[in-house]
N, C-alpha and C. Protein backbone atom coordinates (compact mmCIF):
# COMPACT_ATOMS: atom_id res chain seq x y z
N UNK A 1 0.83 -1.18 0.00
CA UNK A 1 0.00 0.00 0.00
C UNK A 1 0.88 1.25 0.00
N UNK A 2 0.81 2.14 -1.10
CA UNK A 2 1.80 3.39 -1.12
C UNK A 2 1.01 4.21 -1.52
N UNK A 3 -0.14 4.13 -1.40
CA UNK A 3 -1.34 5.48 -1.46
C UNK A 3 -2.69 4.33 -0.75
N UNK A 4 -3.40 5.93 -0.58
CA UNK A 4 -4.77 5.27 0.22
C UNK A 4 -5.41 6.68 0.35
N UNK A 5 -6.97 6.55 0.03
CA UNK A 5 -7.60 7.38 0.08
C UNK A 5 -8.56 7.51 1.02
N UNK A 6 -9.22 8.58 1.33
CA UNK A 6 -9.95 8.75 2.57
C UNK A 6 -11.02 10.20 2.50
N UNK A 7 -12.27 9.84 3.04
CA UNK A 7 -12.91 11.27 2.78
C UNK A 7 -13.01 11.43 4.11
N UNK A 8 -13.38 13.08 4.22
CA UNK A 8 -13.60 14.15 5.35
C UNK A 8 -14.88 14.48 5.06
N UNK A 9 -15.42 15.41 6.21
CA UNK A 9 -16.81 15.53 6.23
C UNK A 9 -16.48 17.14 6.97
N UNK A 10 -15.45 17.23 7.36
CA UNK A 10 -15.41 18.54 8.19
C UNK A 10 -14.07 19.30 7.85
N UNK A 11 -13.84 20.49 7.73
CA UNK A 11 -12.45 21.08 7.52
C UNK A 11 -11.33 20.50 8.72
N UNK A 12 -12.66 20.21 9.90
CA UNK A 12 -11.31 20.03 11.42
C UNK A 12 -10.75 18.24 10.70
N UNK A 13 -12.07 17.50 10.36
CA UNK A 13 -11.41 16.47 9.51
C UNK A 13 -10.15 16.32 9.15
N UNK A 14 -10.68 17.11 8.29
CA UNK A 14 -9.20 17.23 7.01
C UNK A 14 -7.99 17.71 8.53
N UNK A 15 -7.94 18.56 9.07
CA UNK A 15 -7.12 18.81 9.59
C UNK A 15 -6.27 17.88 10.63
N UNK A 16 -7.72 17.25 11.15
CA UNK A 16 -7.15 15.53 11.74
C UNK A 16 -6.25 14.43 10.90
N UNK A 17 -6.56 14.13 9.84
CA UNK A 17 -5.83 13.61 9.14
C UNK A 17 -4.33 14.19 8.74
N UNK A 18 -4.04 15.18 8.79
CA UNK A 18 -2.70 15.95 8.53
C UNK A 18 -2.00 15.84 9.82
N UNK A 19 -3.03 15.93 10.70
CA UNK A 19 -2.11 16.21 11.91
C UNK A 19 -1.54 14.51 12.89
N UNK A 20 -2.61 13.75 12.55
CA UNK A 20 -1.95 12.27 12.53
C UNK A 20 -0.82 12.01 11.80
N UNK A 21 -0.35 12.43 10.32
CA UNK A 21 0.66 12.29 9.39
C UNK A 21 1.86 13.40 10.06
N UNK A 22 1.62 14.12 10.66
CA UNK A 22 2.47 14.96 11.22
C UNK A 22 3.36 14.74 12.22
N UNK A 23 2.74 13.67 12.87
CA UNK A 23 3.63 12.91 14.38
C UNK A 23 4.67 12.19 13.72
N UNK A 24 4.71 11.91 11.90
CA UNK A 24 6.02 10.68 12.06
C UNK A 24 6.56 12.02 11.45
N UNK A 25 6.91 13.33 11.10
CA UNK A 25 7.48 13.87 9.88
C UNK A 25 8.70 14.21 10.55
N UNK A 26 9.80 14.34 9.61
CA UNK A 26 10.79 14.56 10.23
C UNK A 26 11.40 15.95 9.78
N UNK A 27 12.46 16.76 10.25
CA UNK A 27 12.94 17.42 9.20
C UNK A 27 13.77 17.73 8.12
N UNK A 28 13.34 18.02 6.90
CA UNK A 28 13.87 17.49 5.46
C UNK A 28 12.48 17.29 4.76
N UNK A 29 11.18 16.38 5.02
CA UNK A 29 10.18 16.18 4.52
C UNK A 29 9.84 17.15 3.96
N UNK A 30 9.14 16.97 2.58
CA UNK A 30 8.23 17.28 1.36
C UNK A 30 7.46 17.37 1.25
N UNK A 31 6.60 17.92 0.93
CA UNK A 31 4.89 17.79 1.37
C UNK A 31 3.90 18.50 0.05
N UNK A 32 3.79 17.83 -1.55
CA UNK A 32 3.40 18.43 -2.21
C UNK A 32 1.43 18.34 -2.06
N UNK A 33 0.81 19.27 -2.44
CA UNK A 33 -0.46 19.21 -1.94
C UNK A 33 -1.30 19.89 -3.30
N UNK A 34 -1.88 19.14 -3.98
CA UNK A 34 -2.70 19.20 -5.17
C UNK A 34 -3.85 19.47 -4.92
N UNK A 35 -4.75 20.52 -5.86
CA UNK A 35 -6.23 20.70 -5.57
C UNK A 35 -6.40 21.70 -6.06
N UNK A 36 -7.69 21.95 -6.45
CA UNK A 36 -8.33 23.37 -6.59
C UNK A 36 -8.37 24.03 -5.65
N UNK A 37 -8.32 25.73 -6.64
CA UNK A 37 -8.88 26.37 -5.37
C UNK A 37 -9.80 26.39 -4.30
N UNK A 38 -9.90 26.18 -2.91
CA UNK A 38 -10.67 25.99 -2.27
C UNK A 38 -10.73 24.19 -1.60
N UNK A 39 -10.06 23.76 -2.29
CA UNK A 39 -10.17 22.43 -2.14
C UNK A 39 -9.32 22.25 -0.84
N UNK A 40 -8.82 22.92 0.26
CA UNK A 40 -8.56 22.39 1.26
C UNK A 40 -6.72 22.05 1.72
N UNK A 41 -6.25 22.76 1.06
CA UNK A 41 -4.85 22.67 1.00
C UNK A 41 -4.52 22.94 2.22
N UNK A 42 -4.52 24.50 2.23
CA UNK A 42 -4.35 25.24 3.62
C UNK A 42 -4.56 24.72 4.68
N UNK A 43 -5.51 24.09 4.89
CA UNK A 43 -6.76 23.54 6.32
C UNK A 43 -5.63 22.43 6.27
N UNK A 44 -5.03 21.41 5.06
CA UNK A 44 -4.36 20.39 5.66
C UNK A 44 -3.41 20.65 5.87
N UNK A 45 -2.63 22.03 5.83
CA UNK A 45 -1.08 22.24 6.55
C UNK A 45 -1.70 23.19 8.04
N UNK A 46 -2.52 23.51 8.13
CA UNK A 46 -3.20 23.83 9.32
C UNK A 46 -3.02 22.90 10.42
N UNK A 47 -3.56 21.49 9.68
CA UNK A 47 -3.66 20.45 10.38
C UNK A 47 -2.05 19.81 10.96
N UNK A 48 -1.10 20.03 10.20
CA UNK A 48 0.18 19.81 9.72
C UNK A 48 0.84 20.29 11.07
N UNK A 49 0.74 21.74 11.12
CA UNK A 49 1.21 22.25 12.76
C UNK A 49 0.61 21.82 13.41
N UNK A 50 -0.44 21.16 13.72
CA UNK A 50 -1.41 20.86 15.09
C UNK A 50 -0.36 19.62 15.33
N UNK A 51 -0.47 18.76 14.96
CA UNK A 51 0.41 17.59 15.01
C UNK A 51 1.78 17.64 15.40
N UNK A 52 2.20 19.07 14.89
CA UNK A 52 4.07 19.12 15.56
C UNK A 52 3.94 19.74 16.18
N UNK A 53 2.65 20.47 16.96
CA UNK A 53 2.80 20.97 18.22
C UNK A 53 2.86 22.52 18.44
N UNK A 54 2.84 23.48 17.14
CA UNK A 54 2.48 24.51 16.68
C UNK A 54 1.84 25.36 18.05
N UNK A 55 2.02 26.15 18.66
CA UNK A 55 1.58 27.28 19.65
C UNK A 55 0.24 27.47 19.52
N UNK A 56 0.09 28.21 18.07
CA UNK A 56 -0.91 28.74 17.38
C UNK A 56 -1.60 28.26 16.19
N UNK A 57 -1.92 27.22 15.91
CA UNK A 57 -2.08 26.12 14.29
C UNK A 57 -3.17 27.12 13.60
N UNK A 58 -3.99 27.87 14.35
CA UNK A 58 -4.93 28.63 13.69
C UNK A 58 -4.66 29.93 12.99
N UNK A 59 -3.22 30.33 13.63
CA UNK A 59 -2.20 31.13 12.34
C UNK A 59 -1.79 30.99 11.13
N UNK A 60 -1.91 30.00 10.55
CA UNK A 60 -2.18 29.49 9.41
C UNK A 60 -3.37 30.33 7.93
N UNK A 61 -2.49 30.76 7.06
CA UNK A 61 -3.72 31.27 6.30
C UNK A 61 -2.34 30.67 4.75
N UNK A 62 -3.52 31.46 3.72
CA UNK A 62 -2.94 30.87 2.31
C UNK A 62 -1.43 32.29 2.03
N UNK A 63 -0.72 31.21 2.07
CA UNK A 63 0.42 31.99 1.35
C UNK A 63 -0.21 32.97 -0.17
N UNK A 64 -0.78 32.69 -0.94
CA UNK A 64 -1.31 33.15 -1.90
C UNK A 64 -0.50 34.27 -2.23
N UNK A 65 -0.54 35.32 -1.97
CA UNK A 65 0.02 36.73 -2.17
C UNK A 65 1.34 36.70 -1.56
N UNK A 66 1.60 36.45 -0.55
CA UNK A 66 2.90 36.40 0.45
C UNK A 66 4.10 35.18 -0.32
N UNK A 67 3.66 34.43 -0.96
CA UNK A 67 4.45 32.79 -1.49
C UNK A 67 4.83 32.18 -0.61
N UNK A 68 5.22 32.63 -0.11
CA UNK A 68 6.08 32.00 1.42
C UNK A 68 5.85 32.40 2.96
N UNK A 69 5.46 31.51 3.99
CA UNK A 69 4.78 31.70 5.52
C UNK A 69 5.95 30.59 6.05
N UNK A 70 6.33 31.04 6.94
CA UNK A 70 7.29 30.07 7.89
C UNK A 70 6.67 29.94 9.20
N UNK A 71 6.61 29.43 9.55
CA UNK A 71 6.06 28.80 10.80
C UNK A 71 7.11 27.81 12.22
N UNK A 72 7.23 29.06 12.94
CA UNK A 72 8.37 28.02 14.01
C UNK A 72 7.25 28.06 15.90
N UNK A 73 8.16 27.12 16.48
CA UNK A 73 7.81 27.13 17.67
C UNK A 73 6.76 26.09 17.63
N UNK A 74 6.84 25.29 16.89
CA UNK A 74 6.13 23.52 17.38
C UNK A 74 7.53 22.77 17.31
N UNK A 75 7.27 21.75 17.28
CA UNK A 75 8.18 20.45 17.19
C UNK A 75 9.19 20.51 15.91
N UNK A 76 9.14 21.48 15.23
CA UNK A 76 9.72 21.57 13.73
C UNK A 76 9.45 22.41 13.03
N UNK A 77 9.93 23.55 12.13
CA UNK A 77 9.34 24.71 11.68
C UNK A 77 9.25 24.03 10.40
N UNK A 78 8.09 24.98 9.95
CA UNK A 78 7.28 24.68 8.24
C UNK A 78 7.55 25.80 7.73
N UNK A 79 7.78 25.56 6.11
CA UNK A 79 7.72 26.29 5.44
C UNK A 79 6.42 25.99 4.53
N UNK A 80 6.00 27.04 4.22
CA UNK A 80 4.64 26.85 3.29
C UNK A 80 4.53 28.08 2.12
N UNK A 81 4.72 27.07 1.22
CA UNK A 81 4.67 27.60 -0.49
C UNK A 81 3.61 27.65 -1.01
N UNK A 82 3.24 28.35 -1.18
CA UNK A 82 1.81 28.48 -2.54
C UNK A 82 2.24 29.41 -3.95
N UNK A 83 2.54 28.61 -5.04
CA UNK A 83 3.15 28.99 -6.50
C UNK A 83 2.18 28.93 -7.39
N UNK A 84 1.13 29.43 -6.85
CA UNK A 84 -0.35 29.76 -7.59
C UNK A 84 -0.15 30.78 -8.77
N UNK A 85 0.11 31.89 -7.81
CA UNK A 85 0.35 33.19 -8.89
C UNK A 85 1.73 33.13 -9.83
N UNK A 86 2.39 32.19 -9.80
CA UNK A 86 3.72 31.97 -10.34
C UNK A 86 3.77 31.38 -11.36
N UNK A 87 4.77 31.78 -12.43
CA UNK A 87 4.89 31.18 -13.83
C UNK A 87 5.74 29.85 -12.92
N UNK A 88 5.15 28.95 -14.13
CA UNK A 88 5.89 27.47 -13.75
C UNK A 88 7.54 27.56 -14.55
N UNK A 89 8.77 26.76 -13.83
CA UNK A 89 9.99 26.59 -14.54
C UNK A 89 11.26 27.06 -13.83
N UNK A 90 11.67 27.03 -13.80
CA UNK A 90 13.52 27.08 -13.54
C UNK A 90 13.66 28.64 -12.79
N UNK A 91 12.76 29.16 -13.29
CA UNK A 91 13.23 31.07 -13.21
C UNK A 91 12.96 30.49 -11.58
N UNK A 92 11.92 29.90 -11.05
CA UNK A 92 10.96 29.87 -9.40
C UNK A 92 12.80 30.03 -8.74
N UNK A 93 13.56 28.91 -9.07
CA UNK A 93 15.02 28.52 -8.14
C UNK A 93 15.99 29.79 -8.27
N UNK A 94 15.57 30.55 -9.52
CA UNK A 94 16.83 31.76 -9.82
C UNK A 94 16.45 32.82 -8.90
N UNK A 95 14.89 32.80 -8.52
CA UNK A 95 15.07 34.25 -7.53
C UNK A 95 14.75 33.74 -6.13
N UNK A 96 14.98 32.44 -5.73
CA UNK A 96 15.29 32.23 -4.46
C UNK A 96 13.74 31.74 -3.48
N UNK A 97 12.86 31.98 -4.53
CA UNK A 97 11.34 31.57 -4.09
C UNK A 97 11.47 29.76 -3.34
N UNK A 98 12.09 29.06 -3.73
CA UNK A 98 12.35 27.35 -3.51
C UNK A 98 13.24 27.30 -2.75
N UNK A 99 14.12 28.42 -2.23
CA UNK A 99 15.35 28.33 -1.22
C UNK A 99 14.71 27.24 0.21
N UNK A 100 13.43 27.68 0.83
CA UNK A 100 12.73 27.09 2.30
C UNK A 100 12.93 25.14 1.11
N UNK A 101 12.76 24.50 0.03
CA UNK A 101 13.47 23.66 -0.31
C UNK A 101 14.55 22.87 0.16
N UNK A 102 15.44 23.61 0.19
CA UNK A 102 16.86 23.49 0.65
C UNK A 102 17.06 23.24 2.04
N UNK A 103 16.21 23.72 2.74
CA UNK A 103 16.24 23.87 4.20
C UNK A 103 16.50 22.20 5.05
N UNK A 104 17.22 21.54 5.67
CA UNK A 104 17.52 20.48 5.94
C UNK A 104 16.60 20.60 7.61
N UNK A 105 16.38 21.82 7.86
CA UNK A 105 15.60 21.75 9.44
C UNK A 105 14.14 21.73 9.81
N UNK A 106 13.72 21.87 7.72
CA UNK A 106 12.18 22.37 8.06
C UNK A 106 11.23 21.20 7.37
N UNK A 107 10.59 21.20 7.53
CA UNK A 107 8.98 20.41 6.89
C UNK A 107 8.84 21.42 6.09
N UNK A 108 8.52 21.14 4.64
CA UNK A 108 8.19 22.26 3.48
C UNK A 108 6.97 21.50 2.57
N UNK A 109 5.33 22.30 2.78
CA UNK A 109 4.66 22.26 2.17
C UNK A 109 4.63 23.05 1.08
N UNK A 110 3.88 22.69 0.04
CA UNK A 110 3.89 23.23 -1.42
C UNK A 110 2.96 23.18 -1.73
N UNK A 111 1.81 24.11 -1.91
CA UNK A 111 0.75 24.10 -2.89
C UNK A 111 0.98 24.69 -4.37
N UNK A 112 0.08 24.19 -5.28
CA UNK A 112 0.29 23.93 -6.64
C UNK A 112 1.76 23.34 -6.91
N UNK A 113 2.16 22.47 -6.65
CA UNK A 113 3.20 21.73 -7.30
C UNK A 113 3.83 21.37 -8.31
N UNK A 114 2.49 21.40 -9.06
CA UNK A 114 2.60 21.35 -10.90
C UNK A 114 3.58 22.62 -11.28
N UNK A 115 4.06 23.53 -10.64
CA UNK A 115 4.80 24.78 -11.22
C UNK A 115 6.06 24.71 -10.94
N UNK A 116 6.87 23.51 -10.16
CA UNK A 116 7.64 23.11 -10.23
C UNK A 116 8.50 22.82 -11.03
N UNK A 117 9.67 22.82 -11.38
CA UNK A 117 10.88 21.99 -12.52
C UNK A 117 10.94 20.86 -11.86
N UNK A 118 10.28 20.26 -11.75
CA UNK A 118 10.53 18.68 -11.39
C UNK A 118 10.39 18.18 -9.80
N UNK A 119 10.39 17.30 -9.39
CA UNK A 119 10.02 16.66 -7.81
C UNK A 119 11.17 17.35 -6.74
N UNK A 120 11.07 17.99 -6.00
CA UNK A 120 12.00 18.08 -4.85
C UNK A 120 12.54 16.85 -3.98
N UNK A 121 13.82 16.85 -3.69
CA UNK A 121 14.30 15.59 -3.19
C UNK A 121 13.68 15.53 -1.29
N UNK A 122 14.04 14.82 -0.58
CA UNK A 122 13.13 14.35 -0.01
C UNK A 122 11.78 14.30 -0.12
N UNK A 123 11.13 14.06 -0.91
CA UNK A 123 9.38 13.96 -0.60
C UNK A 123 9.21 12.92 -0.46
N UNK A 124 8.28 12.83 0.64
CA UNK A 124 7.88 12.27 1.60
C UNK A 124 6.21 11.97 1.22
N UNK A 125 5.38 12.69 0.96
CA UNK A 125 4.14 12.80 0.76
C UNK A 125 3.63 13.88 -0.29
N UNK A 126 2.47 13.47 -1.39
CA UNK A 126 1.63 13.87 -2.18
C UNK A 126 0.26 13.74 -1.61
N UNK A 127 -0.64 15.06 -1.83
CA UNK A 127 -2.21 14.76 -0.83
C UNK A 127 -2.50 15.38 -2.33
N UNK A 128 -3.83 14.70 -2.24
CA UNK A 128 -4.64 14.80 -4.03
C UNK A 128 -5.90 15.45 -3.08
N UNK A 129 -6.35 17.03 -2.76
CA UNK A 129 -7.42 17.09 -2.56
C UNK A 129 -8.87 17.39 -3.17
N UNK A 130 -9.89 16.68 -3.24
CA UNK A 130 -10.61 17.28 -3.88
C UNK A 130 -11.96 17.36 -3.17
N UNK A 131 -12.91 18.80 -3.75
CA UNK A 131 -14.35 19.03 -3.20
C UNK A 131 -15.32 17.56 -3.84
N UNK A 132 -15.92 17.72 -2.81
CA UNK A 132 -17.43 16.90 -3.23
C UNK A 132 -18.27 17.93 -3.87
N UNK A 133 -19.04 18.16 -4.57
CA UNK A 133 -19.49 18.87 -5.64
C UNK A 133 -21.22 18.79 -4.93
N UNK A 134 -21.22 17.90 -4.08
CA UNK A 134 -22.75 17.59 -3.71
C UNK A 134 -22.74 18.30 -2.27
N UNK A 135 -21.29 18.03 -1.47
CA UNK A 135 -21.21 18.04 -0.44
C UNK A 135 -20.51 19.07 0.00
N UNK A 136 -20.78 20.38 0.53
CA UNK A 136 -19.81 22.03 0.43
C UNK A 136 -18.93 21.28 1.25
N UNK A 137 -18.52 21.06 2.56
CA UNK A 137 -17.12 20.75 3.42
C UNK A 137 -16.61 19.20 3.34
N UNK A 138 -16.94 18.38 2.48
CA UNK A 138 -16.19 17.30 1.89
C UNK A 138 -15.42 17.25 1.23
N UNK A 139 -14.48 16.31 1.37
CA UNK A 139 -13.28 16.24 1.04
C UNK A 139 -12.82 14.80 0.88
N UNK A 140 -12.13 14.42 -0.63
CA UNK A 140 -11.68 13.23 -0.35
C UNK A 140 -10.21 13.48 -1.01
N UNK A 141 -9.27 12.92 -0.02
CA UNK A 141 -7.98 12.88 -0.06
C UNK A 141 -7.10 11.84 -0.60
N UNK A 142 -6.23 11.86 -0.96
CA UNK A 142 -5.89 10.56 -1.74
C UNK A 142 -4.13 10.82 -1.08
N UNK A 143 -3.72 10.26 -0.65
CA UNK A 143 -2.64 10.26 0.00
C UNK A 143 -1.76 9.30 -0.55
N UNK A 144 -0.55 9.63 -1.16
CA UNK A 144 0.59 9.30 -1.88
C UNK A 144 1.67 9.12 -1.01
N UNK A 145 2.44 8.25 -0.84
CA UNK A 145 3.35 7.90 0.01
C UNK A 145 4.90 7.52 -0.92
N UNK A 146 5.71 8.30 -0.50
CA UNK A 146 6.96 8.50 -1.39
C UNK A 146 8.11 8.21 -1.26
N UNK A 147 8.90 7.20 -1.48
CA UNK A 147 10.08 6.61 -0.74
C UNK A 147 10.07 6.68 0.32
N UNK A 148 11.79 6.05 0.86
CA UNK A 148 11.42 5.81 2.58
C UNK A 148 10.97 6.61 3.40
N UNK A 149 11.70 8.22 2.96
CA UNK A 149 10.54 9.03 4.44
C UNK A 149 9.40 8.47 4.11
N UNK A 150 8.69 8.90 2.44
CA UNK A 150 6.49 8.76 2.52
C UNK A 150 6.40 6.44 3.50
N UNK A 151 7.55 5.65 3.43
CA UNK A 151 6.82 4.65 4.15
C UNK A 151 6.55 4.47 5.55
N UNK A 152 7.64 5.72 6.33
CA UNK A 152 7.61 5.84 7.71
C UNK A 152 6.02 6.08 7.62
N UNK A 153 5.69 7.46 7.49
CA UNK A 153 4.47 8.08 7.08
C UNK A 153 3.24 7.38 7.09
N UNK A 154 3.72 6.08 6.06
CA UNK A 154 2.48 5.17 5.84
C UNK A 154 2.31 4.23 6.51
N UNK A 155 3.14 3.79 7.62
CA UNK A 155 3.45 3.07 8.70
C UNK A 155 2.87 3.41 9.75
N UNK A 156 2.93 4.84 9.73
CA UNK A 156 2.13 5.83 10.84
C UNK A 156 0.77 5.70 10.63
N UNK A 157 0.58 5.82 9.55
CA UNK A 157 -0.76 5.77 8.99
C UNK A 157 -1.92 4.36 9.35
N UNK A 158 -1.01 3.22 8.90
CA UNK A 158 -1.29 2.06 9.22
C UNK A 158 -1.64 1.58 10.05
N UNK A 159 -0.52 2.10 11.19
CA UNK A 159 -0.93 1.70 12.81
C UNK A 159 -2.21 2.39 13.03
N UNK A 160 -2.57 3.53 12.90
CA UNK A 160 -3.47 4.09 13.63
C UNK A 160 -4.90 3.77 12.89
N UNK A 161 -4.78 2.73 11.75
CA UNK A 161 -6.28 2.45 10.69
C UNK A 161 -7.22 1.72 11.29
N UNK A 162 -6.94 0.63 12.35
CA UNK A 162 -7.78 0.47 13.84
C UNK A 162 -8.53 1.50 14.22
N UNK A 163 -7.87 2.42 14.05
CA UNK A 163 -8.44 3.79 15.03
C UNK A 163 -9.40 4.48 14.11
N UNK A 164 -10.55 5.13 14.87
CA UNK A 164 -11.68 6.00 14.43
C UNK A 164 -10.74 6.89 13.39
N UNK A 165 -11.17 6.91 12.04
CA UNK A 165 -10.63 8.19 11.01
C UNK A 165 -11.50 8.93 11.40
N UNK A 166 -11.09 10.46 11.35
CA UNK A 166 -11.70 11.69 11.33
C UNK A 166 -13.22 11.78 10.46
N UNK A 167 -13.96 11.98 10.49
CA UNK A 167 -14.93 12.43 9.26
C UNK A 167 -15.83 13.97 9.76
């Protein structure tokens, strides 16, 4: 099993599920996060600090305009990318936008990923989110698990599939 999917019923949902995946992450992890607008990106790196222990997890908003939000004072600081407004390609690395990348101390989420030059090394995890079209705060997630960091991850995952999932 190197993906597995799962629906939400609530944004805190979605945020439960991130924040269970958050107890194995280490720092170096990857965290690319696919979806439409609205589809819940944010809410799952929301969820992301709750799990490492984040002060404030409800400080959390969309990089959108800003590209880049760093986040310290949980268990591990995040970096969080959103390359929405950004031409996709090579130029993103020349002006230093992918530098939080590089970072060997941080957890680095990425929304829109597709604007990338290619996969960043450690990744760890891909989340596929998408709306229910019937259902306004549903969510079904499809969770991608990515070399050895994404099997720790899915190990984490595993153990706890006994356990009540969020909905």
């Amino acid at each position: 099993m190197n993906d597995v999917s799962v629906e939400t019923a609530s944004p805190e949902a979605t945020e439960g599920i991130a924040s269970r995946l958050a107890r194995a992450l280490d720092a170096g992890d990857r965290i690319l996060l696919h979806g439409d607008l609205g589809g819940g990106k944010t809410t799952f790196v929301r969820g992301l600090l709750r799990g490492l222990d984040h002060p404030d997890p409800r400080e959390v908003a969309s990089p959108t305009f800003a590209i880049h939000h760093r986040y310290v004072g949980g268990r591990l600081p995040v970096d969080h990318l959103d390359l929405y407004r950004l031409d996709p390609g090579p130029a993103l690395s020349l002006q230093g936008i992918l530098d939080p990348l590089d970072d060997p101390d941080s957890v680095t989420a990425v929304e829109w990923p597709e604007r990338l030059d290619g996969l960043p090394s450690n990744l760890a995890l891909e989340v596929h989110l998408r709306r229910d079209t019937h259902r306004e705060l549903h969510r079904r997630l499809h969770l991608v698990f990515v070399g050895a960091r994404g099997e720790r991850l899915r190990d984490v995952w595993s153990a706890a599939a006994g356990k009540d999932t969020p909905s």
